[in-house]
PDB file of N, CA and C in Angstrom:
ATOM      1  N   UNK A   1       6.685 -76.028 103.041  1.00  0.00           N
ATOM      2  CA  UNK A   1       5.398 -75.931 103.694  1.00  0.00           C
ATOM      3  C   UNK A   1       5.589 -75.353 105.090  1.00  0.00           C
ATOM      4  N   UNK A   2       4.363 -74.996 105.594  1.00  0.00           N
ATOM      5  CA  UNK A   2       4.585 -74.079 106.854  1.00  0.00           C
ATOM      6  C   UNK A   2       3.743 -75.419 107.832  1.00  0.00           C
ATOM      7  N   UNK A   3       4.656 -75.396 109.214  1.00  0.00           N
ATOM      8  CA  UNK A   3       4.870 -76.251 109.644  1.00  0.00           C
ATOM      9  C   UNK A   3       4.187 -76.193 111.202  1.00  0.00           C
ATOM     10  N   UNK A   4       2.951 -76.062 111.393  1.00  0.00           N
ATOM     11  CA  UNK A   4       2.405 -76.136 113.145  1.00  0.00           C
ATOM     12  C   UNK A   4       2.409 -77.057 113.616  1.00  0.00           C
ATOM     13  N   UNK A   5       2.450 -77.383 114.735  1.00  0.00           N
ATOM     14  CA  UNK A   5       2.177 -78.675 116.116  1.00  0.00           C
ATOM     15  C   UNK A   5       1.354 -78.611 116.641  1.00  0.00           C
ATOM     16  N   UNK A   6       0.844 -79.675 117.132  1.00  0.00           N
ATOM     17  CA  UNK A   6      -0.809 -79.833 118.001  1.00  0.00           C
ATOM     18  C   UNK A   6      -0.545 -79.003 118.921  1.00  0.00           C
ATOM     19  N   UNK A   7       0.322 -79.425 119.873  1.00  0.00           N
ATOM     20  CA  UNK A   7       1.160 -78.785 121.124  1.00  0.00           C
ATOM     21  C   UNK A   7       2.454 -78.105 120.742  1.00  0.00           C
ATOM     22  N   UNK A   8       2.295 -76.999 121.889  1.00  0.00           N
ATOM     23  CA  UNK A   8       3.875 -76.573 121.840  1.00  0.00           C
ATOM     24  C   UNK A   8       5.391 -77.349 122.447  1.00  0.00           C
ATOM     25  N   UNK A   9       4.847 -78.704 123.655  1.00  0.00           N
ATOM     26  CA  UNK A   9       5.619 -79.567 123.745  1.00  0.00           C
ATOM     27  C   UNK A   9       6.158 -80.276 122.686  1.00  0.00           C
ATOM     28  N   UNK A  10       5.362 -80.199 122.088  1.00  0.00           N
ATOM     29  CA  UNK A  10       5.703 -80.927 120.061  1.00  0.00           C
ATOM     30  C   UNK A  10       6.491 -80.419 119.532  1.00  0.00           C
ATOM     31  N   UNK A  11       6.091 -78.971 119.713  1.00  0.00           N
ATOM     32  CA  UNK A  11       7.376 -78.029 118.458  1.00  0.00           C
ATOM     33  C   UNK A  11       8.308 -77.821 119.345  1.00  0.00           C
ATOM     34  N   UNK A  12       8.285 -77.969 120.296  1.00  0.00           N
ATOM     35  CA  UNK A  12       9.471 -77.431 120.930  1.00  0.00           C
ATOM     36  C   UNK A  12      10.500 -78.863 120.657  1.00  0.00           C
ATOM     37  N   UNK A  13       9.957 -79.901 120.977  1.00  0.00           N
ATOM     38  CA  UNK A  13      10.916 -81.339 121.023  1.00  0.00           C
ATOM     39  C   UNK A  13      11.082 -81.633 119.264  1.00  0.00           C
ATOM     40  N   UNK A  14      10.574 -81.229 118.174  1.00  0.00           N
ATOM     41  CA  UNK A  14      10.576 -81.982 117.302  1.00  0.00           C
ATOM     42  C   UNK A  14      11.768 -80.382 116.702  1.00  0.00           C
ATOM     43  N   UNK A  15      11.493 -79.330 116.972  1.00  0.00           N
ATOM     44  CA  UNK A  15      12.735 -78.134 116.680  1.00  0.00           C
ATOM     45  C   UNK A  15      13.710 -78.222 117.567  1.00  0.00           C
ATOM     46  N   UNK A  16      13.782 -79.151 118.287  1.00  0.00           N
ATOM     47  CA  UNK A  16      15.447 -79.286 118.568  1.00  0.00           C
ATOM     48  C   UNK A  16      16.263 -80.471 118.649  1.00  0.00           C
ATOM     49  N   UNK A  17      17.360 -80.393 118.264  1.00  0.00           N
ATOM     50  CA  UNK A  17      17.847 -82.160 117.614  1.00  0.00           C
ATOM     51  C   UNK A  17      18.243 -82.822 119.086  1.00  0.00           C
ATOM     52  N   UNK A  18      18.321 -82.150 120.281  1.00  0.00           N
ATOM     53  CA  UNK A  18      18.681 -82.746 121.472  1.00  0.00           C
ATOM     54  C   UNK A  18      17.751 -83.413 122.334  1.00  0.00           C
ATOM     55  N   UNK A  19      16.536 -82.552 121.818  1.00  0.00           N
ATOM     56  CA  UNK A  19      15.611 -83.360 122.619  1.00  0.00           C
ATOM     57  C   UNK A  19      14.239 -84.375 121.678  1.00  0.00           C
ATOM     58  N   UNK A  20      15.132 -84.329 120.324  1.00  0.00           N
ATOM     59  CA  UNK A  20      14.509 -85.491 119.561  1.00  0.00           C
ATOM     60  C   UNK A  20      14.801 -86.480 120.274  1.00  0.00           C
ATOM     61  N   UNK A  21      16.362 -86.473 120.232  1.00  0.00           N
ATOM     62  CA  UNK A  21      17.142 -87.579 120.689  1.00  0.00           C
ATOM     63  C   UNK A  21      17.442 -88.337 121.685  1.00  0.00           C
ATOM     64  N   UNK A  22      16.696 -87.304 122.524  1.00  0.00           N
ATOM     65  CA  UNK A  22      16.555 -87.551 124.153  1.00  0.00           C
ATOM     66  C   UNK A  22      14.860 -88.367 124.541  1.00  0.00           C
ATOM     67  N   UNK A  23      13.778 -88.057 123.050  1.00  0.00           N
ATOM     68  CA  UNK A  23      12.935 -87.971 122.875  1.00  0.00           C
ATOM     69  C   UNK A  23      12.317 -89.583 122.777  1.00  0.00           C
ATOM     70  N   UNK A  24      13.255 -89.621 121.735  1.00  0.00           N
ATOM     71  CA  UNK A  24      13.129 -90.939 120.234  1.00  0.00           C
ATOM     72  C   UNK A  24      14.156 -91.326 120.113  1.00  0.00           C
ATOM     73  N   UNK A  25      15.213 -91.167 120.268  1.00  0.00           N
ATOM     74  CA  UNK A  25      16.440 -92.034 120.326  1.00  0.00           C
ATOM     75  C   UNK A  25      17.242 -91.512 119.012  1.00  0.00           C
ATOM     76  N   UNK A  26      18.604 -92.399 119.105  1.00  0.00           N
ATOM     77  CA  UNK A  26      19.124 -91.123 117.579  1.00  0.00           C
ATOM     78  C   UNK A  26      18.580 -91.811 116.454  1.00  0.00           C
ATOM     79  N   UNK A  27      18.306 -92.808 116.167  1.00  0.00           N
ATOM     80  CA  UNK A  27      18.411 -93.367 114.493  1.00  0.00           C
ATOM     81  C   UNK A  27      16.741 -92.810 114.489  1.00  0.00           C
ATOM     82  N   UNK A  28      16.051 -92.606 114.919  1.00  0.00           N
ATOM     83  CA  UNK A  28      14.483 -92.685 114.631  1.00  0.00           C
ATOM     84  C   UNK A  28      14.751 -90.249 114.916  1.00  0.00           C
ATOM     85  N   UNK A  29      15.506 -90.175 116.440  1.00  0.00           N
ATOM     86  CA  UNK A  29      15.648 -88.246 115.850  1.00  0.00           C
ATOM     87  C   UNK A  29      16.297 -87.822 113.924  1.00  0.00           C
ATOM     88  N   UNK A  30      16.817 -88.698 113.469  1.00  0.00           N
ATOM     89  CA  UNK A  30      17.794 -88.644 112.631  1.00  0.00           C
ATOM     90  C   UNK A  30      16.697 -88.746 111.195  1.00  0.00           C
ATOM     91  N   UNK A  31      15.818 -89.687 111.838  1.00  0.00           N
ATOM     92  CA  UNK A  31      15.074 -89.927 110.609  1.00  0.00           C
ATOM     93  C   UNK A  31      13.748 -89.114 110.663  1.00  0.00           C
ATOM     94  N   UNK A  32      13.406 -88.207 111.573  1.00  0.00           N
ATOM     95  CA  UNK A  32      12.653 -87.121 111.640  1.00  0.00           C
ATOM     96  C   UNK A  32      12.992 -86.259 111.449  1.00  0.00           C
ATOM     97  N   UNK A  33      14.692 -85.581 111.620  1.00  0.00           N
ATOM     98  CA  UNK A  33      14.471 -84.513 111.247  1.00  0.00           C
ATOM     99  C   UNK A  33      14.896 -84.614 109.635  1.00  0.00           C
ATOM    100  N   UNK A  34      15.017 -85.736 109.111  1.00  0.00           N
ATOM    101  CA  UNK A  34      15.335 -85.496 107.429  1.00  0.00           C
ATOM    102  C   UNK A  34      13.864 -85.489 106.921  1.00  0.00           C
ATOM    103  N   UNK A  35      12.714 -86.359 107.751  1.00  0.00           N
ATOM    104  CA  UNK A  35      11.422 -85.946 106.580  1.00  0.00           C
ATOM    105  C   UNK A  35      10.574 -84.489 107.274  1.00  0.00           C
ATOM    106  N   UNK A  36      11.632 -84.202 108.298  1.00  0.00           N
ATOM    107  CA  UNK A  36      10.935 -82.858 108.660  1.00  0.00           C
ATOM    108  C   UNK A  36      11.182 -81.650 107.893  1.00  0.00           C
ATOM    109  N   UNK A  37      13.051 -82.256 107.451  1.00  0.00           N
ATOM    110  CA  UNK A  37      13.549 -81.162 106.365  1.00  0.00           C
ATOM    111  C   UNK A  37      13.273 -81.177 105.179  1.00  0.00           C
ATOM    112  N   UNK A  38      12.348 -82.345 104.697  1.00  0.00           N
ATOM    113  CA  UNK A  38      11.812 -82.220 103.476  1.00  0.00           C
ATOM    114  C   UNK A  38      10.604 -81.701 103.316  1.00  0.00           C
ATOM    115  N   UNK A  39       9.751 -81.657 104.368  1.00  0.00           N
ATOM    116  CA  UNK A  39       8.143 -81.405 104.865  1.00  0.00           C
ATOM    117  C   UNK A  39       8.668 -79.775 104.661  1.00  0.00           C
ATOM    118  N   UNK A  40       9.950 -78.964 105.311  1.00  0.00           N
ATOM    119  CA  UNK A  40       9.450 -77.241 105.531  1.00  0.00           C
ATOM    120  C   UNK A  40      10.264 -77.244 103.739  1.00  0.00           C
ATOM    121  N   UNK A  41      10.844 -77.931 103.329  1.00  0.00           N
ATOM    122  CA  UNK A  41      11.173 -77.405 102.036  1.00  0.00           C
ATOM    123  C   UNK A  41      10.523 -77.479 100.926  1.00  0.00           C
ATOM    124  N   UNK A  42       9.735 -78.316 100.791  1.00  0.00           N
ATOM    125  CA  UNK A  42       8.641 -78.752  99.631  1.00  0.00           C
ATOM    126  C   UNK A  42       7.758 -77.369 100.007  1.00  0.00           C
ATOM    127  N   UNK A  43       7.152 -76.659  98.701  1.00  0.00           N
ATOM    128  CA  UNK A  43       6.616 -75.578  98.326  1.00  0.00           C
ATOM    129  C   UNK A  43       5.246 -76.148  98.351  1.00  0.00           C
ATOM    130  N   UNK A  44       4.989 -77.453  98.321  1.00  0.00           N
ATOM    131  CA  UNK A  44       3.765 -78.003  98.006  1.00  0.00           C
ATOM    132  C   UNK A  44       3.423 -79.790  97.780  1.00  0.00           C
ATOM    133  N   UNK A  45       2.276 -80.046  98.700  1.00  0.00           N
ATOM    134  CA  UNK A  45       2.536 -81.606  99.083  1.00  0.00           C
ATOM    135  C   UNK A  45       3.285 -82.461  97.949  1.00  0.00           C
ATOM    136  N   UNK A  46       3.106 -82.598  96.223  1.00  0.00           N
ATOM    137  CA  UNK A  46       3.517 -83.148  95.354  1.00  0.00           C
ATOM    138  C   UNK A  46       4.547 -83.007  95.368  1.00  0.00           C
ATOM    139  N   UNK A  47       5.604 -82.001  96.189  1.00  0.00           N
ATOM    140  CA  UNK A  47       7.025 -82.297  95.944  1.00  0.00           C
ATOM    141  C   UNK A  47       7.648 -82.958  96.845  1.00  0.00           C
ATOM    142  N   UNK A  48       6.589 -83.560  97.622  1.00  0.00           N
ATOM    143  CA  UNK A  48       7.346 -84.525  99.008  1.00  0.00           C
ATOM    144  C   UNK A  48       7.396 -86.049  98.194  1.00  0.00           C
ATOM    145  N   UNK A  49       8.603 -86.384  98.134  1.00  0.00           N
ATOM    146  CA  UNK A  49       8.744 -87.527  97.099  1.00  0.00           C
ATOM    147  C   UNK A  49       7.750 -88.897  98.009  1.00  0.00           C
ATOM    148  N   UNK A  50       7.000 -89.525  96.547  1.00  0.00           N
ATOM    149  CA  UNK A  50       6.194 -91.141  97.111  1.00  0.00           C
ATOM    150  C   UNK A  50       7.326 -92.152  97.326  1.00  0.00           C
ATOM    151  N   UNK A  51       8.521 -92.000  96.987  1.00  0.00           N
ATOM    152  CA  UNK A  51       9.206 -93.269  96.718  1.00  0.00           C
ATOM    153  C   UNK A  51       9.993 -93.208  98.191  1.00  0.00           C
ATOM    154  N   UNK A  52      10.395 -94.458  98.530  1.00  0.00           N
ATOM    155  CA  UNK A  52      11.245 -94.384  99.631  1.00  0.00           C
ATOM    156  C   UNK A  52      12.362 -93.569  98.959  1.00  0.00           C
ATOM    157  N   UNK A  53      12.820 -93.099 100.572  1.00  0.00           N
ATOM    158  CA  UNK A  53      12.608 -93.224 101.912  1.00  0.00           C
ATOM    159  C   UNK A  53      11.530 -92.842 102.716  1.00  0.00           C
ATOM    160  N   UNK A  54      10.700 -91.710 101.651  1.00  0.00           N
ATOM    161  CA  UNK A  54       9.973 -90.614 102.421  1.00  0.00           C
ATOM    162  C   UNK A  54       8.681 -91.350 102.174  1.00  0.00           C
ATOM    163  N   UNK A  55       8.771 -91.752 101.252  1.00  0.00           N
ATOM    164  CA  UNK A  55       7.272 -92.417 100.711  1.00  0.00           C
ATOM    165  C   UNK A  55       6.013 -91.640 101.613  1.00  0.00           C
ATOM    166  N   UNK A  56       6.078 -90.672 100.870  1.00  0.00           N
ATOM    167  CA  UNK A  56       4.663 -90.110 101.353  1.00  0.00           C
ATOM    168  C   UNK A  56       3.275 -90.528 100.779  1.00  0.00           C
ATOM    169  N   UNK A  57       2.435 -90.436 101.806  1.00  0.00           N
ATOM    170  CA  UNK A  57       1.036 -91.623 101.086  1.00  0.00           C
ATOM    171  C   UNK A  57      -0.055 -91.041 101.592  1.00  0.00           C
ATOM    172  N   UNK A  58      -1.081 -91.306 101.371  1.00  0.00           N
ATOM    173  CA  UNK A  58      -1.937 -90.596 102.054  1.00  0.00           C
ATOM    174  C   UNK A  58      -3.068 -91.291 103.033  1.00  0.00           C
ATOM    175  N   UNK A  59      -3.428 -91.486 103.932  1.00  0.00           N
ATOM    176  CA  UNK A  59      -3.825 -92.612 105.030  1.00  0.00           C
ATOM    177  C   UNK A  59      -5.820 -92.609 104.733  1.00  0.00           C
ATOM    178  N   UNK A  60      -6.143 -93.457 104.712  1.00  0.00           N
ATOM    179  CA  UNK A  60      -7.451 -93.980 104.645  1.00  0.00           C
ATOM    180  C   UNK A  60      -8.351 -94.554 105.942  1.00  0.00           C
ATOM    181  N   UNK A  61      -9.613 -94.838 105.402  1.00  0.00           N
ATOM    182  CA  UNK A  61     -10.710 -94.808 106.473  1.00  0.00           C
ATOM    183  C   UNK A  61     -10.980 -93.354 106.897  1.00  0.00           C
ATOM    184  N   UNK A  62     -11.168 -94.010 108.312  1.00  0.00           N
ATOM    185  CA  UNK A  62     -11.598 -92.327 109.242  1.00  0.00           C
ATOM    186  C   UNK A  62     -10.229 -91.583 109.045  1.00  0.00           C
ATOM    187  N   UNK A  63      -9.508 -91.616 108.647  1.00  0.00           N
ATOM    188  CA  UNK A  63      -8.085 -90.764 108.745  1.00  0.00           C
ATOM    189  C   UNK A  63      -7.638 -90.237 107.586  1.00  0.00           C
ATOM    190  N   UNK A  64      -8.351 -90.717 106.423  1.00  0.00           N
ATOM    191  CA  UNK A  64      -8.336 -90.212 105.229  1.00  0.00           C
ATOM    192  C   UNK A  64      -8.326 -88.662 104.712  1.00  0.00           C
ATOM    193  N   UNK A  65      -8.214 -87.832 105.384  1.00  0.00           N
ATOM    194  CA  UNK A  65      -7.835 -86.309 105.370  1.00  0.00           C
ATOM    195  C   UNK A  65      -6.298 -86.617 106.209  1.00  0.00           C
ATOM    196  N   UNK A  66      -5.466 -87.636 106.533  1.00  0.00           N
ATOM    197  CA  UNK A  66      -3.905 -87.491 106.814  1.00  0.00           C
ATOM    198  C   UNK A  66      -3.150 -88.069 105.921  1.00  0.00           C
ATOM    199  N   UNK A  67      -2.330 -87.617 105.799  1.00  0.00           N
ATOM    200  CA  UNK A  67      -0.846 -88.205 105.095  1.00  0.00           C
ATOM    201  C   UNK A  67      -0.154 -88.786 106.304  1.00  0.00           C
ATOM    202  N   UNK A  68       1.174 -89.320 105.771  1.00  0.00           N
ATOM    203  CA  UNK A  68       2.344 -89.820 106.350  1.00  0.00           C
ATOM    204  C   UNK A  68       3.645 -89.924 105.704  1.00  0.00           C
ATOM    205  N   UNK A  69       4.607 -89.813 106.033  1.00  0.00           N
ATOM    206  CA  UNK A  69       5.802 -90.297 105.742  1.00  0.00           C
ATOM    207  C   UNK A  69       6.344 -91.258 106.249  1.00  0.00           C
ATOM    208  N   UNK A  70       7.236 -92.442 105.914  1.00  0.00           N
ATOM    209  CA  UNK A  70       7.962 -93.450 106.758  1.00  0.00           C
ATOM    210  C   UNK A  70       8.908 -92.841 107.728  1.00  0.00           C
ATOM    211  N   UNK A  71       9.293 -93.063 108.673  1.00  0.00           N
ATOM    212  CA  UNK A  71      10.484 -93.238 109.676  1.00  0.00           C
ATOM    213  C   UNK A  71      11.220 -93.987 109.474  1.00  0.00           C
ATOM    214  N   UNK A  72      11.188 -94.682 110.914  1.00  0.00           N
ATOM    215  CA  UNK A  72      11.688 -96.166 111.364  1.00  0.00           C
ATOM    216  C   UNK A  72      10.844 -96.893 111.077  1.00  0.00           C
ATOM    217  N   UNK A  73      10.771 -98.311 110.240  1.00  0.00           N
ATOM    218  CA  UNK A  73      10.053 -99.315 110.462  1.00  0.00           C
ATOM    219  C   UNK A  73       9.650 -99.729 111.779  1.00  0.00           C
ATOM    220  N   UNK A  74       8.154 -99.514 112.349  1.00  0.00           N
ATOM    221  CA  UNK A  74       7.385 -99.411 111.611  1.00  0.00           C
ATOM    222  C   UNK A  74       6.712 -98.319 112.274  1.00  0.00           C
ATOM    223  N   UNK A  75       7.335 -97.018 111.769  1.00  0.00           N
ATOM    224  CA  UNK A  75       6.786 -96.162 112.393  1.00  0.00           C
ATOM    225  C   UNK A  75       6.921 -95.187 111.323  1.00  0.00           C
ATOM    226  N   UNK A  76       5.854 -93.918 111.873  1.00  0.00           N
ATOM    227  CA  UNK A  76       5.514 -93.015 110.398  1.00  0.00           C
ATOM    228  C   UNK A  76       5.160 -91.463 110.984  1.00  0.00           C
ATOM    229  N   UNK A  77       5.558 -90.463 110.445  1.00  0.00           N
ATOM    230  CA  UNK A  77       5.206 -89.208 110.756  1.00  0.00           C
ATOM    231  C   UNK A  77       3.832 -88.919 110.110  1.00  0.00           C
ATOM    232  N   UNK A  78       2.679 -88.756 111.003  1.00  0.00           N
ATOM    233  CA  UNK A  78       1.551 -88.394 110.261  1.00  0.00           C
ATOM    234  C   UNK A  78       1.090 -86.817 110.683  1.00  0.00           C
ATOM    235  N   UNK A  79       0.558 -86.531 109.397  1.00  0.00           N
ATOM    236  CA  UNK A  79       0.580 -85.457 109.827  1.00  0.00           C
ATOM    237  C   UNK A  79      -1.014 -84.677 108.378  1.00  0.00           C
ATOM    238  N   UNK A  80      -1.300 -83.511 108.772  1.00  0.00           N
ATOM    239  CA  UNK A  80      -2.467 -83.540 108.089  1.00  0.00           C
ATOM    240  C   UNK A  80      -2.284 -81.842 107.284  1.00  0.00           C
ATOM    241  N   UNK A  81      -3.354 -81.213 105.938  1.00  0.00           N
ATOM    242  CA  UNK A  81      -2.814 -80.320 105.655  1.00  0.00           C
ATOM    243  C   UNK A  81      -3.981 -79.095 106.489  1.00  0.00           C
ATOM    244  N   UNK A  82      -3.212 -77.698 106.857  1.00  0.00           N
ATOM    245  CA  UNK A  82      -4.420 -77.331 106.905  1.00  0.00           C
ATOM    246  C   UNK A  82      -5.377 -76.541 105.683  1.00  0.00           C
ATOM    247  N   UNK A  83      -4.348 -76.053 104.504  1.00  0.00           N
ATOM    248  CA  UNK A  83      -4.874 -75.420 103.266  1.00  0.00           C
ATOM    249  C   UNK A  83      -4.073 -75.844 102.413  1.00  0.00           C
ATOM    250  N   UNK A  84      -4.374 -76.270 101.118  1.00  0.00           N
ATOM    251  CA  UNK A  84      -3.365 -76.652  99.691  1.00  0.00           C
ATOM    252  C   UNK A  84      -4.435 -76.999  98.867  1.00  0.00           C
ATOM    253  N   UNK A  85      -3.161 -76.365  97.684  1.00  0.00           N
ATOM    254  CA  UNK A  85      -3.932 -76.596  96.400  1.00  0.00           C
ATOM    255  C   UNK A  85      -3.272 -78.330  96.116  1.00  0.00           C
ATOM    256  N   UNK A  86      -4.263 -79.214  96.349  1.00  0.00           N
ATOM    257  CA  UNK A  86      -4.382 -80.406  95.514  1.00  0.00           C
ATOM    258  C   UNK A  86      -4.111 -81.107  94.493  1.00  0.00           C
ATOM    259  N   UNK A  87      -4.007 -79.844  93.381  1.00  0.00           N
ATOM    260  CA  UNK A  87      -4.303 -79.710  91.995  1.00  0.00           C
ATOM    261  C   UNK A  87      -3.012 -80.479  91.192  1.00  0.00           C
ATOM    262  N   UNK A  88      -2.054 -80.584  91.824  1.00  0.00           N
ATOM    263  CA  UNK A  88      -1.044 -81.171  91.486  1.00  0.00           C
ATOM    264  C   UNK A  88      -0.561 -82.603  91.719  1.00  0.00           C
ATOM    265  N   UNK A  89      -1.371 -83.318  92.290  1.00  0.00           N
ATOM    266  CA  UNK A  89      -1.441 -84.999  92.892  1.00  0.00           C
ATOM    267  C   UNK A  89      -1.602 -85.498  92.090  1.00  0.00           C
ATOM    268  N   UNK A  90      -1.282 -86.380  91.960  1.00  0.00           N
ATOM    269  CA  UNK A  90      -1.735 -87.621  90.998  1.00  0.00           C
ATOM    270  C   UNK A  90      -2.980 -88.625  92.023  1.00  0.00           C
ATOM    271  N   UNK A  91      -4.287 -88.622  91.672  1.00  0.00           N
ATOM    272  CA  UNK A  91      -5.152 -89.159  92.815  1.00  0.00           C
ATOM    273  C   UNK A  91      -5.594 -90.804  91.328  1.00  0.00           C
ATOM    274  N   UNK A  92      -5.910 -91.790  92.280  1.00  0.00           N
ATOM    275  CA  UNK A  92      -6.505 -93.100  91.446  1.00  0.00           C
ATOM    276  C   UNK A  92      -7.746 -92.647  90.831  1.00  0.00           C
ATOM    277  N   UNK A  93      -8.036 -92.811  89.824  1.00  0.00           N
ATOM    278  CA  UNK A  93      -9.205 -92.814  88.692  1.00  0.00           C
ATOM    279  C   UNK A  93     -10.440 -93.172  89.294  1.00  0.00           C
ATOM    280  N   UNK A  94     -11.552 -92.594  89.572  1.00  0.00           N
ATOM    281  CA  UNK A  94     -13.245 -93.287  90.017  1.00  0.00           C
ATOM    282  C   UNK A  94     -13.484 -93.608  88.978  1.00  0.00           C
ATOM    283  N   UNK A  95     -12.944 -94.038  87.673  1.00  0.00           N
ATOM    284  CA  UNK A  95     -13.628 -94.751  86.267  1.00  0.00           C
ATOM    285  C   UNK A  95     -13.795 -95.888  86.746  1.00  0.00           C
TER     286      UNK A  95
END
């Protein structure tokens, strides 16, 4: 997936492993940049695995257009799409 930041202070700290770490500390830089390296490699949200570690989910209420991935307990990369085909999710039944 193709990968923007709100801010460019964002992309700049979250594209470099020194100032993750300088950022967020190492075990929590360490664990961003592995669901970051799964976020630019997945071709499409369904291949970002649900199961831990990454457990990607998709967030509800007013926020219900974001996803997330786990981090550090208890913390989570959220993040939102701006175009995708859907079509491939498994979504809960309105029956």
């Amino acid at each position: 997936m193709e990968i923007t930041f709100r801010t460019r202070k964002l992309e700049k700290v979250f594209n470099a492993a020194d100032d993750l770490q300088k950022s967020y500390g190492a075990r929590m830089a360490r664990a961003i940049m592995m669901r970051m390296t799964v976020l630019r490699a997945a071709r499409s949200l369904a291949l970002v695995p649900t199961t831990p570690p990454d457990r990607r989910h998709q967030l509800s209420g007013d926020r219900d257009e974001q996803f997330a991935v786990d981090l550090v307990q208890p913390y989570r990369l959220v993040f939102r799409l701006k175009f995708e085909d859907l079509s491939g999710i498994s979504w809960p039944s309105s029956h």
